[in-house]
C-alpha atoms as a PDB file:
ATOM      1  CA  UNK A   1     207.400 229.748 232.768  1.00  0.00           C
ATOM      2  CA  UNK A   2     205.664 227.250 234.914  1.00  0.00           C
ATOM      3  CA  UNK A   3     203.088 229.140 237.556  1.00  0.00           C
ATOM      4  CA  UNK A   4     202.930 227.841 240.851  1.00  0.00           C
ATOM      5  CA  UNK A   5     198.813 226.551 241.373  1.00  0.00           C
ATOM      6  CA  UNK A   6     199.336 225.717 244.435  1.00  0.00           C
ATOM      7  CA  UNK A   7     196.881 227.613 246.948  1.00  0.00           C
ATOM      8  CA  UNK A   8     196.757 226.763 250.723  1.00  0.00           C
ATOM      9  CA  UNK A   9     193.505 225.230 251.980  1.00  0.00           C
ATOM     10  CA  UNK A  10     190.954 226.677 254.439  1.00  0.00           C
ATOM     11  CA  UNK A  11     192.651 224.715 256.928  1.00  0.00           C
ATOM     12  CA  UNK A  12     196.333 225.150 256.153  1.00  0.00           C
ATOM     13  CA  UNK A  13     194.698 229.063 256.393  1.00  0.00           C
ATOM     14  CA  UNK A  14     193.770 228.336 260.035  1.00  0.00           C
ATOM     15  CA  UNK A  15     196.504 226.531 261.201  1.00  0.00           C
ATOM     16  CA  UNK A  16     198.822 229.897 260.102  1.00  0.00           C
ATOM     17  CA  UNK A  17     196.230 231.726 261.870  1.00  0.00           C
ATOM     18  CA  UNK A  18     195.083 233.599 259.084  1.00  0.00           C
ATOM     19  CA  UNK A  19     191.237 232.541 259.165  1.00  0.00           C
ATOM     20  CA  UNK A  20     189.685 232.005 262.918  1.00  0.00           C
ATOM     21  CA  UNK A  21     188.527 228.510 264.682  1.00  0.00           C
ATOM     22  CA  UNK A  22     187.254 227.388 267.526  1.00  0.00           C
ATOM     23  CA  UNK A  23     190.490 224.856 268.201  1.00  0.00           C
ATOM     24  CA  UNK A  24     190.211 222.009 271.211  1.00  0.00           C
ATOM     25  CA  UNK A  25     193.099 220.778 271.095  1.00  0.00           C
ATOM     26  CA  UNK A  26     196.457 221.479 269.262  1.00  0.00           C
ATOM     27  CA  UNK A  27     199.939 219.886 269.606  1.00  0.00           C
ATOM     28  CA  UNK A  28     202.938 220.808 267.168  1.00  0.00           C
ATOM     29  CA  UNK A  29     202.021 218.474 264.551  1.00  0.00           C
ATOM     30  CA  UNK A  30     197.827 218.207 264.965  1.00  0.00           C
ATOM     31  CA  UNK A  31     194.658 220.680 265.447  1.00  0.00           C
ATOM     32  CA  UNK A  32     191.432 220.304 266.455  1.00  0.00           C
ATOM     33  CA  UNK A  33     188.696 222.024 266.104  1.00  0.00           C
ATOM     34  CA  UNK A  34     184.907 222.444 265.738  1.00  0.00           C
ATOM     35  CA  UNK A  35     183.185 221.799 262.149  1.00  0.00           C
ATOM     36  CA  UNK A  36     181.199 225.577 262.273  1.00  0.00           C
ATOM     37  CA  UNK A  37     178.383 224.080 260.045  1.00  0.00           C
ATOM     38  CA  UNK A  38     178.262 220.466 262.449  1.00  0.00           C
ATOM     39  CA  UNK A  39     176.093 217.471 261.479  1.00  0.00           C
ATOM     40  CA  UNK A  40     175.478 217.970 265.901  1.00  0.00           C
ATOM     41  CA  UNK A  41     177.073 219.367 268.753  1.00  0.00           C
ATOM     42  CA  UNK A  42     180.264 218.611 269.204  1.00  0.00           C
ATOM     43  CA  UNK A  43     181.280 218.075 265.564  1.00  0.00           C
ATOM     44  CA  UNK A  44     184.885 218.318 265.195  1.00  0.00           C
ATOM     45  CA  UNK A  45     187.491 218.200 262.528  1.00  0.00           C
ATOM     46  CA  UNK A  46     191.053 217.183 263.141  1.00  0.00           C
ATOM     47  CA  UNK A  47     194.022 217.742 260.856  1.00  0.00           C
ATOM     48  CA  UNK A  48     197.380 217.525 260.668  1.00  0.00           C
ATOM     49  CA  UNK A  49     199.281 220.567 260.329  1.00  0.00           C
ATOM     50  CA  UNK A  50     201.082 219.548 257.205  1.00  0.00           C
ATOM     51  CA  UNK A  51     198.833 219.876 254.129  1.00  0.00           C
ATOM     52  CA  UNK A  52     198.806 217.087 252.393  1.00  0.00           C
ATOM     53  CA  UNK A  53     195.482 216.441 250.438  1.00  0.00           C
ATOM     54  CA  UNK A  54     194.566 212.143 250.865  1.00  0.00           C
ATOM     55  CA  UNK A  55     194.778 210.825 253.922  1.00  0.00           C
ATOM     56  CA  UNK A  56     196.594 208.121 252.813  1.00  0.00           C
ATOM     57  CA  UNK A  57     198.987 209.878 251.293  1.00  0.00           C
ATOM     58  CA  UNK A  58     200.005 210.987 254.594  1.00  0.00           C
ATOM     59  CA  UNK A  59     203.056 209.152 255.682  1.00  0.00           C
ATOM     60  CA  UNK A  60     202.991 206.109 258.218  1.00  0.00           C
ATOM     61  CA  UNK A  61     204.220 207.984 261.309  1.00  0.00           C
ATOM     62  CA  UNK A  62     202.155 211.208 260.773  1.00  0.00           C
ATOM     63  CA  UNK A  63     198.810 209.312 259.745  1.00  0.00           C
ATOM     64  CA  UNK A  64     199.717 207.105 263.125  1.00  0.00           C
ATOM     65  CA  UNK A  65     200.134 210.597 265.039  1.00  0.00           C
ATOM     66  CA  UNK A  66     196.758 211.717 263.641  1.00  0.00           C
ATOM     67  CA  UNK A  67     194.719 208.558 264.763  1.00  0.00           C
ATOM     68  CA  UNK A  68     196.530 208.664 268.267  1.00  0.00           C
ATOM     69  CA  UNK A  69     195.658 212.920 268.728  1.00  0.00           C
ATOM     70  CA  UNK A  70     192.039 211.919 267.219  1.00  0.00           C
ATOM     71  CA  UNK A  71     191.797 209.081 269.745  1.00  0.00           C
ATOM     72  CA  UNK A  72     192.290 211.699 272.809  1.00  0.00           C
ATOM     73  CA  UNK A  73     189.826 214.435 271.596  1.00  0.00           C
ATOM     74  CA  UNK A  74     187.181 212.379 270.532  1.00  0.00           C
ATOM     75  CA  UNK A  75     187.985 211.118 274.844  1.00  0.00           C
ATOM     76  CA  UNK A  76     187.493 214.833 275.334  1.00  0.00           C
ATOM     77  CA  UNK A  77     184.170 215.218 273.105  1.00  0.00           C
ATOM     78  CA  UNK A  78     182.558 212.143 275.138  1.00  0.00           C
ATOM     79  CA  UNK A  79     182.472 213.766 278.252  1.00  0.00           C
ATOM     80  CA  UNK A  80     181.804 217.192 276.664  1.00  0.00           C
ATOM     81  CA  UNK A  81     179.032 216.031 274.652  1.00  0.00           C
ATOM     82  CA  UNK A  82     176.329 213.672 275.744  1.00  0.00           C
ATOM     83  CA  UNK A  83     176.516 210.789 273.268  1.00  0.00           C
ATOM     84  CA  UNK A  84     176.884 207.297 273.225  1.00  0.00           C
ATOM     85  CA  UNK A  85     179.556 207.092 271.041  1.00  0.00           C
ATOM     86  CA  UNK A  86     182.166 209.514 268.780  1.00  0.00           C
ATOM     87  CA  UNK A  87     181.885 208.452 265.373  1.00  0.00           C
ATOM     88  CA  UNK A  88     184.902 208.933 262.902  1.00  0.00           C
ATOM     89  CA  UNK A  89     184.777 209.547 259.390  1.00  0.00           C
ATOM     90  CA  UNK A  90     186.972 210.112 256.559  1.00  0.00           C
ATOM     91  CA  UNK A  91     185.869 211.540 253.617  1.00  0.00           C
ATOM     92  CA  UNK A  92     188.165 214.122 251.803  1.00  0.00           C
ATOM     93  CA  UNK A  93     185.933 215.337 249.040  1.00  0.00           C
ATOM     94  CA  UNK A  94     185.138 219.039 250.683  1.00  0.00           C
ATOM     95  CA  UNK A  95     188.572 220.161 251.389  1.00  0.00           C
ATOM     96  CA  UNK A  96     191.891 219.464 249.804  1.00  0.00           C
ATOM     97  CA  UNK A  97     193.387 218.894 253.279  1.00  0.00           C
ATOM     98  CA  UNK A  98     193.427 215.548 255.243  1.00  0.00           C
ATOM     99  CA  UNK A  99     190.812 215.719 258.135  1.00  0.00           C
ATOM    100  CA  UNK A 100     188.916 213.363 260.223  1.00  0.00           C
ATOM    101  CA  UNK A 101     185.566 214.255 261.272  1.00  0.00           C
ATOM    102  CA  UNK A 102     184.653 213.710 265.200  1.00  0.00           C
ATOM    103  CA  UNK A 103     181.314 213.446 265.658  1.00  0.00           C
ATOM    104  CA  UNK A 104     179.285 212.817 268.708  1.00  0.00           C
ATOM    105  CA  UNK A 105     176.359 209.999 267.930  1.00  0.00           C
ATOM    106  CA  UNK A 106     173.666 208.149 269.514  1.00  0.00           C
ATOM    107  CA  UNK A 107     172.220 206.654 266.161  1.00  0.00           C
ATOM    108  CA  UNK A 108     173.591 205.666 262.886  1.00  0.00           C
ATOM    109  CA  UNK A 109     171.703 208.466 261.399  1.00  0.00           C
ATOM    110  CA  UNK A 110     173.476 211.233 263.344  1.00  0.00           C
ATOM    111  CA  UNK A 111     176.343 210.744 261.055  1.00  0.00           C
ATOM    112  CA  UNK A 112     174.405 211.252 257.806  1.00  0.00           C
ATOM    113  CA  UNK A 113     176.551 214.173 255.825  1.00  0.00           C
ATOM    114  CA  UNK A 114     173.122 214.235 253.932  1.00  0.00           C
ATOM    115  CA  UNK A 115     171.077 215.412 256.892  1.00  0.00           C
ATOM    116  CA  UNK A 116     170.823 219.130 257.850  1.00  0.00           C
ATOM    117  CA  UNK A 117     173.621 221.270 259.368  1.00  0.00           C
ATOM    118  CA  UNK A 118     172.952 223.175 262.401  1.00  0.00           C
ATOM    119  CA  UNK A 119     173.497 226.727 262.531  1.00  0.00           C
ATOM    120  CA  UNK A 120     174.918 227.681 265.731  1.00  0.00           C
ATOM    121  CA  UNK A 121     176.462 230.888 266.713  1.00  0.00           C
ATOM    122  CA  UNK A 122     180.036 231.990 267.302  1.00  0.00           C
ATOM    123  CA  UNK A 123     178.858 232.116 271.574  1.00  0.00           C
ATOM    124  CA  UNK A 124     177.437 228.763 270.906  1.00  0.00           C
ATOM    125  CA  UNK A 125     180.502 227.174 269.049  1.00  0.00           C
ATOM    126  CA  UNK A 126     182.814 228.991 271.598  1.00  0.00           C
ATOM    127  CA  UNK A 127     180.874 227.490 274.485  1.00  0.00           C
ATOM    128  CA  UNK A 128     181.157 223.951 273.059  1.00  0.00           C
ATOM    129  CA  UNK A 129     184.864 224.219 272.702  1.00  0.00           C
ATOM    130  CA  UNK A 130     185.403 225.372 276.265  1.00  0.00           C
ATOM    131  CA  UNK A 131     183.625 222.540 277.630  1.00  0.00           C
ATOM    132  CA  UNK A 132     185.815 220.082 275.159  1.00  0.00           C
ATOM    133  CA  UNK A 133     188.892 221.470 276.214  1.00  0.00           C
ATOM    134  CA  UNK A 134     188.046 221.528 280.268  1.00  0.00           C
ATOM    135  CA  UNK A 135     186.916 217.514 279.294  1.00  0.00           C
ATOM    136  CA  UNK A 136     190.535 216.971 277.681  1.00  0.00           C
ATOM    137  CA  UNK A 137     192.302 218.607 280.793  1.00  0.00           C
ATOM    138  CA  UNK A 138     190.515 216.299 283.217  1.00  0.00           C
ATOM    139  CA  UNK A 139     191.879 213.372 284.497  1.00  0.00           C
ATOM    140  CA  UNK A 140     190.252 210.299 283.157  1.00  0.00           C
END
């Protein structure tokens, strides 16, 4: 008998609901939501809803979906978020779920997974998500 190994990630676990997140943005197929140990303010991962573990494993249509939804909340983290840029990056080592990491920058270095994480508290990470999602309901 064959056991099933298969174990939902973290962020399957929020999209069901099941584990807490401070979401910006969400449509039927995407979420968005803040990174809780962020390289800076603002930090946010984005997922699609289906688990599927390499982003390029994701088909054409969703992974074209995801870039589009990532494309309008990073809008949303530039206002929120004084920085000259959003940053994107794809890595896919820490969680078995294809992400993209949003992350506010005004140097190079800002995006350094090497450098420390901040430690900011559930008012703090609730505070930057309200002022992401008034950004993403403001006209342009």
């Amino acid at each position: 008998m064959k056991l099933n190994t298969f174990m939902a990630s973290i962020f399957s676990k929020i999209v069901a609901g099941d584990i807490p997140a401070h979401k910006v943005a969400e449509t039927e197929d995407f979420l968005a939501f803040l990174d809780i140990s962020p390289l800076v303010l603002g930090h946010t991962l984005v997922i699609p809803k289906k688990e599927v573990d390499y982003i390029f494993d994701v088909d054409d249509e969703l992974y074209q979906g995801l870039m589009l939804f990532a494309k309008q909340v990073a809008g949303g983290i530039k206002k929120a978020c004084p920085c000259d840029r959003v940053g994107v990056a794809v890595i896919g080592l820490e969680v078995p779920h294809a992400h993209v990491h949003l992350i506010p920058i005004n140097q190079m270095n800002d995006m350094n997974f090497a450098n420390p994480k901040l430690k900011l508290s559930q008012e703090e990470l609730a505070e930057v998500a309200t002022k992401i999602r008034a950004a993403l309901t403001q006209n342009p």
